[in-house]
N, C-alpha and C. Protein backbone atom coordinates (compact mmCIF):
# COMPACT_ATOMS: atom_id res chain seq x y z
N UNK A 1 0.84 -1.18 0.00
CA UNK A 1 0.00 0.00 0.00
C UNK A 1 0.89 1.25 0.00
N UNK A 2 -0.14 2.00 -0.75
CA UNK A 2 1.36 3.52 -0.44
C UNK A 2 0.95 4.05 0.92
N UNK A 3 2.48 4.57 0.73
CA UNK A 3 1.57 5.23 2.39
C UNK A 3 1.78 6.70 2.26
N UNK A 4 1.81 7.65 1.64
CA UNK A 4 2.01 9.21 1.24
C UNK A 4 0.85 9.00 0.27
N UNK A 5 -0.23 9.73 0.48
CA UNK A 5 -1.51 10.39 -0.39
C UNK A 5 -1.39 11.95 -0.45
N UNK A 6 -1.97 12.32 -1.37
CA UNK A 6 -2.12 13.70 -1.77
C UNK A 6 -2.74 14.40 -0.24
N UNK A 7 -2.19 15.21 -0.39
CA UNK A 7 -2.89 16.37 1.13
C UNK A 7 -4.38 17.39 0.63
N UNK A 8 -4.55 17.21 -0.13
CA UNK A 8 -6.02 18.02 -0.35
C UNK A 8 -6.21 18.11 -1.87
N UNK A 9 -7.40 18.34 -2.67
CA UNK A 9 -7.44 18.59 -3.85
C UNK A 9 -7.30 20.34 -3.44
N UNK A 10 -6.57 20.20 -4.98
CA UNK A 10 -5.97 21.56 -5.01
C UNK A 10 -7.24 22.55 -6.08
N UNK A 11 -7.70 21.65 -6.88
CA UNK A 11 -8.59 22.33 -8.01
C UNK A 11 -9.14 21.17 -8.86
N UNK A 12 -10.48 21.13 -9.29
CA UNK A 12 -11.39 21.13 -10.29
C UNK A 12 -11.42 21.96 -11.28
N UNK A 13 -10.89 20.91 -12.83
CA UNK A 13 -11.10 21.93 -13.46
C UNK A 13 -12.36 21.27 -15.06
N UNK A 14 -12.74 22.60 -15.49
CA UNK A 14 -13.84 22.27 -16.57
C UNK A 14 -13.74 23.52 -17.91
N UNK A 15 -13.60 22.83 -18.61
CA UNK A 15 -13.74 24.37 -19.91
C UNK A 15 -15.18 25.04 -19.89
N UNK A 16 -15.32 26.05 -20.01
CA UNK A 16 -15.94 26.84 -20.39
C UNK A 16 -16.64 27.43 -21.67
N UNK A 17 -17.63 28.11 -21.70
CA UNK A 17 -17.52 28.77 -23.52
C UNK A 17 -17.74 30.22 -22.82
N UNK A 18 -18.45 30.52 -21.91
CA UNK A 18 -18.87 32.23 -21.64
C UNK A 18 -17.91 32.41 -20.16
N UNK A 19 -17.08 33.32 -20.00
CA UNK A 19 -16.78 33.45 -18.68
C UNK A 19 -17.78 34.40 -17.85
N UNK A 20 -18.13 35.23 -18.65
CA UNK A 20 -19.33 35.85 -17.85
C UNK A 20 -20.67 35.07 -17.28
N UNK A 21 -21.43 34.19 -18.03
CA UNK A 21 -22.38 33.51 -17.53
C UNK A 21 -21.77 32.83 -16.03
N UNK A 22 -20.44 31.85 -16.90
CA UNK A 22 -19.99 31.29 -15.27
C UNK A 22 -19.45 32.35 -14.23
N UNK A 23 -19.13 33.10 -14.22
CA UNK A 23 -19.10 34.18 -12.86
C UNK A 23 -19.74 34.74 -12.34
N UNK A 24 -20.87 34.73 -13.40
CA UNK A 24 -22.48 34.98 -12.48
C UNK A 24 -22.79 33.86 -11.82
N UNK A 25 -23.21 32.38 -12.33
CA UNK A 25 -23.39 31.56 -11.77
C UNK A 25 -22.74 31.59 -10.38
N UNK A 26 -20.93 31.08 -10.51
CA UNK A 26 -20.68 30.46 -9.30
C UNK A 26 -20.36 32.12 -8.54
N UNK A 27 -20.34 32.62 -8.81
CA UNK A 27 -20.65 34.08 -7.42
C UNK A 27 -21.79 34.32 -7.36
N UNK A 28 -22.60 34.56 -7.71
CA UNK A 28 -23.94 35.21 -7.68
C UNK A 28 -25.07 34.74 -6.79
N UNK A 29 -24.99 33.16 -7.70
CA UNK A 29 -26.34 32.49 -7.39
C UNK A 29 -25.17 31.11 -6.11
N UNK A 30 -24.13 30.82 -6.43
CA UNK A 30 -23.91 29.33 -5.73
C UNK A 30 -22.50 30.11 -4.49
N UNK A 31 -22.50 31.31 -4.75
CA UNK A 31 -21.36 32.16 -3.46
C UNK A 31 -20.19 32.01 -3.63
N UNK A 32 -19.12 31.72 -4.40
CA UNK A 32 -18.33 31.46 -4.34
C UNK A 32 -17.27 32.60 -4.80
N UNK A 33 -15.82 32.90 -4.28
CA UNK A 33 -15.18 33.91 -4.59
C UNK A 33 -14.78 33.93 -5.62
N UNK A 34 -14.33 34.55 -6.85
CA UNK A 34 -13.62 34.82 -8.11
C UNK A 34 -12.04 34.76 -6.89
N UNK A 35 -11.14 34.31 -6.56
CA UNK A 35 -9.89 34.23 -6.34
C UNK A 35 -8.80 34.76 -7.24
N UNK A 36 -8.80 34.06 -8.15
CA UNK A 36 -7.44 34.14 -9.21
C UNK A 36 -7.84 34.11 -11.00
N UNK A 37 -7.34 35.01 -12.00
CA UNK A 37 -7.52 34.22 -13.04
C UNK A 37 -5.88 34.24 -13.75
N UNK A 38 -6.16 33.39 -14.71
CA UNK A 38 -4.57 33.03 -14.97
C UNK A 38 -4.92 33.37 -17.01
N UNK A 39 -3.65 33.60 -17.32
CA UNK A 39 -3.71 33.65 -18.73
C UNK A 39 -2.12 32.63 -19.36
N UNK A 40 -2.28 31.67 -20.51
CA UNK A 40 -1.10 31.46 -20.47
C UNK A 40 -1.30 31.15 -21.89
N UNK A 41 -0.14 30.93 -22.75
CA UNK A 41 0.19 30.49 -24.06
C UNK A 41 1.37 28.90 -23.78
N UNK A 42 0.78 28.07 -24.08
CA UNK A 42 1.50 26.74 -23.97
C UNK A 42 1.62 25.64 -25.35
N UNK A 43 2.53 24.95 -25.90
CA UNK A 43 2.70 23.83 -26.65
C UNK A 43 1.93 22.88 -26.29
N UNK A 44 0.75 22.76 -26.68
CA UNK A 44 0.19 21.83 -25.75
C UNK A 44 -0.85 20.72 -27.16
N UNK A 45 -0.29 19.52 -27.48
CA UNK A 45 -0.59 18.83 -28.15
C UNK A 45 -0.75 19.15 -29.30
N UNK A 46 0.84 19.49 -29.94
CA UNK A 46 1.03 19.60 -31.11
C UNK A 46 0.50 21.35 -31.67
N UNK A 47 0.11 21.68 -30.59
CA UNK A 47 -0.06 23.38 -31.04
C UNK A 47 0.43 24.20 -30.07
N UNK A 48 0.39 25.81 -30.42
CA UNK A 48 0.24 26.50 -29.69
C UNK A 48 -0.96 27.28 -29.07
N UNK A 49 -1.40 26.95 -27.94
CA UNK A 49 -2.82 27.35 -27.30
C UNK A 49 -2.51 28.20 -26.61
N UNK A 50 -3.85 29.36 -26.60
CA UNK A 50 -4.10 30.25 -25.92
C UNK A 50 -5.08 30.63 -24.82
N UNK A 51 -4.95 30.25 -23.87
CA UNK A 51 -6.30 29.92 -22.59
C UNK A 51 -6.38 30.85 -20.98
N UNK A 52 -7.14 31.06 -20.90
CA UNK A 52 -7.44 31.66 -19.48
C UNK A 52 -8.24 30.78 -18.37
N UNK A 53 -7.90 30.54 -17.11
CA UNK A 53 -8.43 30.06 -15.93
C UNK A 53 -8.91 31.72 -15.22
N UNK A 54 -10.57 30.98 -14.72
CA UNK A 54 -10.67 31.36 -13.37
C UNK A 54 -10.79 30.57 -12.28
N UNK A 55 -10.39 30.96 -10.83
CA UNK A 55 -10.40 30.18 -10.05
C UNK A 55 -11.47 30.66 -9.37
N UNK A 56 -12.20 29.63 -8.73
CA UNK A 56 -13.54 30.41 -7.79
C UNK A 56 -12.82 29.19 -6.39
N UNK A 57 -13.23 30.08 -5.19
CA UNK A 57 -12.62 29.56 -4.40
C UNK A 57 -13.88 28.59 -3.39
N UNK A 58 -13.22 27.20 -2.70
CA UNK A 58 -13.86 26.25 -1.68
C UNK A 58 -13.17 26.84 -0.65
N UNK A 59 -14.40 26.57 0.19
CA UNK A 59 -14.21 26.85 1.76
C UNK A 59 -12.52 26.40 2.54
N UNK A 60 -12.49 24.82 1.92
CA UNK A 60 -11.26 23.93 2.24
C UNK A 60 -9.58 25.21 1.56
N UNK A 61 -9.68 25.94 1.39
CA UNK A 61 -8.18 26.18 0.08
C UNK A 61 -8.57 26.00 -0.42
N UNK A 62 -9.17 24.81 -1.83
CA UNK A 62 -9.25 24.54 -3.23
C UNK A 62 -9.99 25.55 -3.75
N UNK A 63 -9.96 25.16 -4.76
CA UNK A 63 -10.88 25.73 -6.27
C UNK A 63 -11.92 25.01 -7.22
N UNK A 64 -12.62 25.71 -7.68
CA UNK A 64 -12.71 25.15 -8.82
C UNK A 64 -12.59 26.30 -9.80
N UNK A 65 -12.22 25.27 -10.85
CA UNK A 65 -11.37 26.53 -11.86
C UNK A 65 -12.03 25.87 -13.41
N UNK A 66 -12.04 27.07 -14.45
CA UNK A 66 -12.84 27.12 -15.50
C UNK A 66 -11.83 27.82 -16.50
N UNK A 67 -11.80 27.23 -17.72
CA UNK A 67 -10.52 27.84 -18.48
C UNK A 67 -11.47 27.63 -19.66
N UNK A 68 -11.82 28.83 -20.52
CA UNK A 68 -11.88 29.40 -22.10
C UNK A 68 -10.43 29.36 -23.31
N UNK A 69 -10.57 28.87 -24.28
CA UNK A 69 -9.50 29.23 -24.82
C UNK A 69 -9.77 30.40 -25.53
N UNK A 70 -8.42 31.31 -25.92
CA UNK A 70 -8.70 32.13 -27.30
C UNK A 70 -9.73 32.04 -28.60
N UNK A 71 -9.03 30.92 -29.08
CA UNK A 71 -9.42 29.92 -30.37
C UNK A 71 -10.62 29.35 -30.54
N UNK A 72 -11.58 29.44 -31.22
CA UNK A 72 -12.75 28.68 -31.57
C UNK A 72 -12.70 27.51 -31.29
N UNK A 73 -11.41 27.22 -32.24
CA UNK A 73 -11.09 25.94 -32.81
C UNK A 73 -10.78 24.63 -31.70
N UNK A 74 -10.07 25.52 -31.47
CA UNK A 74 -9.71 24.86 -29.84
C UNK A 74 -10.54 24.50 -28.52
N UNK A 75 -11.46 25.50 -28.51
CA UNK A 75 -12.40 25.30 -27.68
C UNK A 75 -13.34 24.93 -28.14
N UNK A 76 -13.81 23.81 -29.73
CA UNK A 76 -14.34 23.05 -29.61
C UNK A 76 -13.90 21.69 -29.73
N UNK A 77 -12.49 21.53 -29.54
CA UNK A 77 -11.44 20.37 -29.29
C UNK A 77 -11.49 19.87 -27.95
N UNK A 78 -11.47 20.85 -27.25
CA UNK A 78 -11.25 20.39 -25.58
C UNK A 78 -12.84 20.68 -24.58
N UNK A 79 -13.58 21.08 -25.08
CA UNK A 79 -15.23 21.01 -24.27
C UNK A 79 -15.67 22.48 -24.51
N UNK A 80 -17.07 22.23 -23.50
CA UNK A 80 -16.84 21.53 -22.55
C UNK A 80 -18.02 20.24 -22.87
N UNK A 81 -18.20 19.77 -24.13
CA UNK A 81 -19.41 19.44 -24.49
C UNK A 81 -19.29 17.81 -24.10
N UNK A 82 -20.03 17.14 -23.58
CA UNK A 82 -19.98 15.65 -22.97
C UNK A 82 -21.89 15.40 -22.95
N UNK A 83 -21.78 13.88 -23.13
CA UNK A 83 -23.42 13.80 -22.92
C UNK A 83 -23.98 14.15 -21.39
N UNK A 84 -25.02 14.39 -21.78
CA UNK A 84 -25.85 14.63 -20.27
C UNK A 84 -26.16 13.13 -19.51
N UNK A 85 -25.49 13.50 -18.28
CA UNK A 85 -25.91 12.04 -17.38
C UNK A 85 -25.81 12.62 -15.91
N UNK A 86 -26.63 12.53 -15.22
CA UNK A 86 -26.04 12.77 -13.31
C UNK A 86 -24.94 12.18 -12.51
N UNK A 87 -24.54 11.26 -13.08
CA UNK A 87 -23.55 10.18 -12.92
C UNK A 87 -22.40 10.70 -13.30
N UNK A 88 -21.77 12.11 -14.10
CA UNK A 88 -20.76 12.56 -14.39
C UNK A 88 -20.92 14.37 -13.45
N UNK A 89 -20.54 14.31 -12.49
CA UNK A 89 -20.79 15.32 -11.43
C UNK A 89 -19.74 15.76 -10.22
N UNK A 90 -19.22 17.10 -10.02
CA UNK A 90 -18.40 17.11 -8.85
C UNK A 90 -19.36 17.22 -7.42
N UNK A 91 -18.72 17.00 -6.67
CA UNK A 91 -20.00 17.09 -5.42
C UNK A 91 -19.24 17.72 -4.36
N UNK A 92 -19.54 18.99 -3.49
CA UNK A 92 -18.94 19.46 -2.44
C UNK A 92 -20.26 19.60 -0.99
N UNK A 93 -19.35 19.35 -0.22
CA UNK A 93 -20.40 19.34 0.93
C UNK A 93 -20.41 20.73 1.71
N UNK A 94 -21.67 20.88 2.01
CA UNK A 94 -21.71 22.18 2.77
C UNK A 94 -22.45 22.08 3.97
N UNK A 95 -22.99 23.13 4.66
CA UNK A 95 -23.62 23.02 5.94
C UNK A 95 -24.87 23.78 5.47
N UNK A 96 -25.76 23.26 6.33
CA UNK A 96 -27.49 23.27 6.14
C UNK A 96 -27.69 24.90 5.54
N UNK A 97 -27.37 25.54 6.36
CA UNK A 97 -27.18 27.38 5.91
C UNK A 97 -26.91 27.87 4.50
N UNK A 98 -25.89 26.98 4.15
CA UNK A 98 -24.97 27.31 3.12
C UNK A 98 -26.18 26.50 1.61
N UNK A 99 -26.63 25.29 2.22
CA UNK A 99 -27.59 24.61 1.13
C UNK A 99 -28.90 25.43 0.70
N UNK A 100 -29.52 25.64 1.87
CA UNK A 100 -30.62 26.36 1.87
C UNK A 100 -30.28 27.89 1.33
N UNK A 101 -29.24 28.65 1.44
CA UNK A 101 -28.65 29.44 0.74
C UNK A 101 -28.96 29.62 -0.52
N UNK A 102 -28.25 28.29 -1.21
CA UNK A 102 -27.86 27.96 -2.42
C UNK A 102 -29.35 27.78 -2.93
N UNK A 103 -30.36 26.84 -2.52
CA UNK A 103 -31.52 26.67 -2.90
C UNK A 103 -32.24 27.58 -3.25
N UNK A 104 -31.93 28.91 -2.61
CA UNK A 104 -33.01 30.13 -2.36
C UNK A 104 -32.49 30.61 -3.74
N UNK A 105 -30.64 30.84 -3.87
CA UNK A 105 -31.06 31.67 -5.32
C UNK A 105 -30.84 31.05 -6.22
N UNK A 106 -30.53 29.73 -6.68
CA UNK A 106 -31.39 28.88 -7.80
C UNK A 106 -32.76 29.33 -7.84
N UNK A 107 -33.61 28.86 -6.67
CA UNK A 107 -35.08 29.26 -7.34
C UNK A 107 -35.55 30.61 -8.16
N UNK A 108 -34.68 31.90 -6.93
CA UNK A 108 -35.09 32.74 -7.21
C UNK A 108 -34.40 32.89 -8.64
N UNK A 109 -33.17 32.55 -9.54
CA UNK A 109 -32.45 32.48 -10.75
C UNK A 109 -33.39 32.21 -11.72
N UNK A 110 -34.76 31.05 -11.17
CA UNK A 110 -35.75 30.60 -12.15
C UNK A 110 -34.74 29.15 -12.62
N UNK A 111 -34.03 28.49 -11.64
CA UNK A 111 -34.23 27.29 -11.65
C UNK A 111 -34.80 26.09 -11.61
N UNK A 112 -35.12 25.52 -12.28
CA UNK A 112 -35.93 23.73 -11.86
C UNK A 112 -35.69 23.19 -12.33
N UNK A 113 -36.48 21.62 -12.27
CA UNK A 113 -36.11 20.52 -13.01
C UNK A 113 -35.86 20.83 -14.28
N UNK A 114 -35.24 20.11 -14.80
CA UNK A 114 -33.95 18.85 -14.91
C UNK A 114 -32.77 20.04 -14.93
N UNK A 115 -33.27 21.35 -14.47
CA UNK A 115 -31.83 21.89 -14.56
C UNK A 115 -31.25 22.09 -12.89
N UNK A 116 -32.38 21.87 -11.75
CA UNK A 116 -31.94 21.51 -10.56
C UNK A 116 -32.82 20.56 -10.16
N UNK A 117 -32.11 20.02 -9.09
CA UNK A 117 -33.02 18.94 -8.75
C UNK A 117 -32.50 18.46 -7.25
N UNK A 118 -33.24 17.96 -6.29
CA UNK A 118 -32.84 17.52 -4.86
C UNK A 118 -33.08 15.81 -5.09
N UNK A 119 -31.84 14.88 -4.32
CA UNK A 119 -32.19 13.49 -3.91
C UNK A 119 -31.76 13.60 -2.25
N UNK A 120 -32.55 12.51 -1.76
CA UNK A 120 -32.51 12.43 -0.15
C UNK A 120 -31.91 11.46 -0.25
N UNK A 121 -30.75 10.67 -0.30
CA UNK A 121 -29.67 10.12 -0.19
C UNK A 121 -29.94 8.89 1.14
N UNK A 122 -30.63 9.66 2.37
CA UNK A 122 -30.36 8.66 3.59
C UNK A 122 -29.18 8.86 4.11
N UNK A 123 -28.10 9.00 3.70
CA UNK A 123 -26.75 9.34 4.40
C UNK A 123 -26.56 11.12 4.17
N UNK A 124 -27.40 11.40 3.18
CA UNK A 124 -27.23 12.83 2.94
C UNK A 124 -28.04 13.11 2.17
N UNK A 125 -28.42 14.99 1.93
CA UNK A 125 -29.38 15.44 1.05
C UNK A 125 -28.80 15.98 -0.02
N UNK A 126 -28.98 16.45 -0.97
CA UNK A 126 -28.35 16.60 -2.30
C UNK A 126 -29.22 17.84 -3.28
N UNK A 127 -28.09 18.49 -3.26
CA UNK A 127 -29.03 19.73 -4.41
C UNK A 127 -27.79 19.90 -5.70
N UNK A 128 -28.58 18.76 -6.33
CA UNK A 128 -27.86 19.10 -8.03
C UNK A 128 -28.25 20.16 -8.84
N UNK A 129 -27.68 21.05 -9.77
CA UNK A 129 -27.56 22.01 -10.29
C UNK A 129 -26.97 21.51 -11.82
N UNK A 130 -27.02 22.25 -12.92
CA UNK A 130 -26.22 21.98 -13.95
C UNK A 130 -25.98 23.59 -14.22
N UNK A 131 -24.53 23.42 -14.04
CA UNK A 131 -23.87 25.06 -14.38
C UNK A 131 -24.44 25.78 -15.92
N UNK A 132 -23.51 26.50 -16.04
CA UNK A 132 -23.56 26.92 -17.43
C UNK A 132 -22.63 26.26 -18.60
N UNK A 133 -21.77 25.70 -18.28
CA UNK A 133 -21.17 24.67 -19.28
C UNK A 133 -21.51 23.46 -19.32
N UNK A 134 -22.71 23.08 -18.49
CA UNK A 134 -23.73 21.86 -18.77
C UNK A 134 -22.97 20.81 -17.60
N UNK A 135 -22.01 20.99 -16.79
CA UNK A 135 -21.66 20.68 -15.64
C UNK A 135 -22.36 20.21 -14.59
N UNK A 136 -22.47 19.12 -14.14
CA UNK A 136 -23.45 19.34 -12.59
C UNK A 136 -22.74 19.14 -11.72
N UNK A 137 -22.76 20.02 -10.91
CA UNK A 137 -22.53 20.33 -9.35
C UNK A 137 -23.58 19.89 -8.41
N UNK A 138 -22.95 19.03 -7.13
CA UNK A 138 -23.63 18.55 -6.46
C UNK A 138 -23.48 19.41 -4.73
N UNK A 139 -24.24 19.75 -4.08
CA UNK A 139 -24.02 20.28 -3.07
C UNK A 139 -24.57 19.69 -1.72
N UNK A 140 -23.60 18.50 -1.16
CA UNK A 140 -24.36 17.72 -0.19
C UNK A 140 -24.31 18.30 1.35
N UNK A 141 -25.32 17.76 1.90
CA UNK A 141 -25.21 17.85 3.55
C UNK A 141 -25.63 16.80 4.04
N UNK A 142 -24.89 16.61 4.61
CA UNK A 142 -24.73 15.36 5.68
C UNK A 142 -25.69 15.05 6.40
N UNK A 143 -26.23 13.94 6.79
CA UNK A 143 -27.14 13.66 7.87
C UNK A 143 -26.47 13.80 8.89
N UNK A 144 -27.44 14.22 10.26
CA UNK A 144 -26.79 14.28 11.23
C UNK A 144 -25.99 13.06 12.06
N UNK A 145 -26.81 11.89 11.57
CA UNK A 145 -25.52 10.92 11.95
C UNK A 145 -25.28 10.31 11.17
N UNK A 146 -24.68 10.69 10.26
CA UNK A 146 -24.02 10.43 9.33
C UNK A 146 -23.24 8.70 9.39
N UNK A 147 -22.44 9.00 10.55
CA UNK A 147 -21.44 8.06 10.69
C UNK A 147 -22.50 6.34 11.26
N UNK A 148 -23.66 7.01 11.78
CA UNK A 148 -24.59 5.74 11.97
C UNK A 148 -25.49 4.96 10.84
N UNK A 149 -25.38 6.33 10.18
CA UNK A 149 -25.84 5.91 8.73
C UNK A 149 -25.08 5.16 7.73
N UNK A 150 -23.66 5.37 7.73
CA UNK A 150 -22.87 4.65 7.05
C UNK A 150 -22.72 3.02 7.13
N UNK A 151 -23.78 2.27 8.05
CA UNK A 151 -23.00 1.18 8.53
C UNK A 151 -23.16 0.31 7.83
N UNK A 152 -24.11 0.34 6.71
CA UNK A 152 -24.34 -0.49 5.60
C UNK A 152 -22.89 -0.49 4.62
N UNK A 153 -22.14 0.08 4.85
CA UNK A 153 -20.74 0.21 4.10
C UNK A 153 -19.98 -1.37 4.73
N UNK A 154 -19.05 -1.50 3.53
CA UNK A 154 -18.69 -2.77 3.69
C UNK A 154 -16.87 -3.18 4.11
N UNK A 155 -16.66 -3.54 5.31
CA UNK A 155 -15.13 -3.40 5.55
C UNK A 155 -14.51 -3.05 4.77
N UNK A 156 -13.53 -2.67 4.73
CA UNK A 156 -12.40 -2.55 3.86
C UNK A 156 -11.32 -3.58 5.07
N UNK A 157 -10.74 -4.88 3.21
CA UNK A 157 -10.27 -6.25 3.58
C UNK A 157 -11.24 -7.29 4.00
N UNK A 158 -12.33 -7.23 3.46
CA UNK A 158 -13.13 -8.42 3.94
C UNK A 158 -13.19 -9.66 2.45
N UNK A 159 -13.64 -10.09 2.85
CA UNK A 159 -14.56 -11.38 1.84
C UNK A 159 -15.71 -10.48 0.85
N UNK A 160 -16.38 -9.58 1.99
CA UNK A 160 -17.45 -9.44 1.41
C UNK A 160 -17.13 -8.60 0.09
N UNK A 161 -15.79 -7.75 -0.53
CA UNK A 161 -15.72 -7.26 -1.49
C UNK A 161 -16.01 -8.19 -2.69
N UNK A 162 -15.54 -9.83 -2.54
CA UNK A 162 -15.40 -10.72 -3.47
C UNK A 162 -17.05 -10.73 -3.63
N UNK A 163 -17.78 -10.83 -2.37
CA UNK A 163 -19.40 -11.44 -2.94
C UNK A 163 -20.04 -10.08 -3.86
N UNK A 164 -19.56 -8.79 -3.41
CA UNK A 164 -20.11 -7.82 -3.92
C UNK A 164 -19.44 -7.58 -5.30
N UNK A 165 -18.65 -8.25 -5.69
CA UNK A 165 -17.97 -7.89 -7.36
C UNK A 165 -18.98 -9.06 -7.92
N UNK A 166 -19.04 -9.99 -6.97
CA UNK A 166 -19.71 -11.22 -7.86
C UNK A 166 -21.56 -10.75 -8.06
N UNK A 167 -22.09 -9.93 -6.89
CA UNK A 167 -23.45 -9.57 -6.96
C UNK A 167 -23.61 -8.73 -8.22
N UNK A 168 -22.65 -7.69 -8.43
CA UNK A 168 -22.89 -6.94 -9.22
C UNK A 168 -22.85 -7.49 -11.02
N UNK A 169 -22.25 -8.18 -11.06
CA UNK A 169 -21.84 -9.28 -12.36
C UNK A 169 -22.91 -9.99 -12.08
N UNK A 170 -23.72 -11.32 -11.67
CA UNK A 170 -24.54 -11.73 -11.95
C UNK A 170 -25.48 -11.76 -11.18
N UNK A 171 -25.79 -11.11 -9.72
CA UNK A 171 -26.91 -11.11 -9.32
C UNK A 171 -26.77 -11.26 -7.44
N UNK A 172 -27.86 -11.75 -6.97
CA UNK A 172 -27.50 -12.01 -5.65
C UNK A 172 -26.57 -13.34 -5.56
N UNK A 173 -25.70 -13.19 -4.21
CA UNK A 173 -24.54 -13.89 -4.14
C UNK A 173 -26.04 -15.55 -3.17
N UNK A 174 -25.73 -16.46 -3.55
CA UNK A 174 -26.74 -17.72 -2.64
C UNK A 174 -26.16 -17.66 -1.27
């Protein structure tokens, strides 16, 4: 096993097409700081590209960060275009204040379904969003006992990983 892991994510990142829409979004309506933006010219797979990051800042240090290129061309090479699924999503956790926050100005933005949406999880509540680059952001809060809720989780080093690779491949384990 290794034993040195990364000390924190440092940044999330996603292309963009409008930087203005997304800086309304993640300041406006979801709170988050504009921190840093970056501009750079790099060799970067056989060309020379021209791109800008912004960083919007997490509570933790991190970011999440959003980079436009110059180039048309380019920025329809690298996204941010992917099919729509909920299953492709970053998720940050917040506190009840901070959700209900967030809820109030989605609605008031003239958000709803399928462009926001809440699941009750049981271990946690969930307010999905899809940004402006078709992104979804997930914004969880924890149940309060969380950790009592977890207990359906399955050792880590048991047997039972083998029955659960085998459940999922053909069915219930006898």
């Amino acid at each position: 096993m290794i034993q040195t892991q990364p000390r924190e994510e440092d940044h999330v990142t996603q292309a963009e097409t409008n930087k203005a829409l997304v800086r309304k979004f993640y300041e406006e309506i979801i709170g988050l700081p504009l921190l840093a933006t970056w501009c750079e010219r790099d060799l970067l797979f056989g060309a020379e590209r021209t791109y800008a990051h912004c960083f919007f800042g997490l509570g933790d240090g991190g970011a999440l960060a959003f980079f436009q290129f110059a180039e048309k061309g380019d920025q329809e090479q690298f996204g941010p275009q992917m099919p729509f699924t909920p299953f492709h999503h970053i998720a940050l956790n917040v506190d009840r204040e901070t959700q209900a926050g967030i809820e109030k100005r989605l609605k008031d933005a003239g958000y709803q379904e399928p462009q926001s949406f809440v699941l009750e999880h049981g271990y946690c509540r969930s307010v999905y969003v899809t940004d402006p680059n078709g992104m979804i952001v997930e914004f969880t809060l924890d149940h309060p006992e969380v950790d009592a809720e977890l207990d359906f989780l399955l050792p880590i080093g048991t047997e039972y990983f083998a029955d659960l690779d085998l459940a999922w491949l053909v069915g219930p384990v006898p």
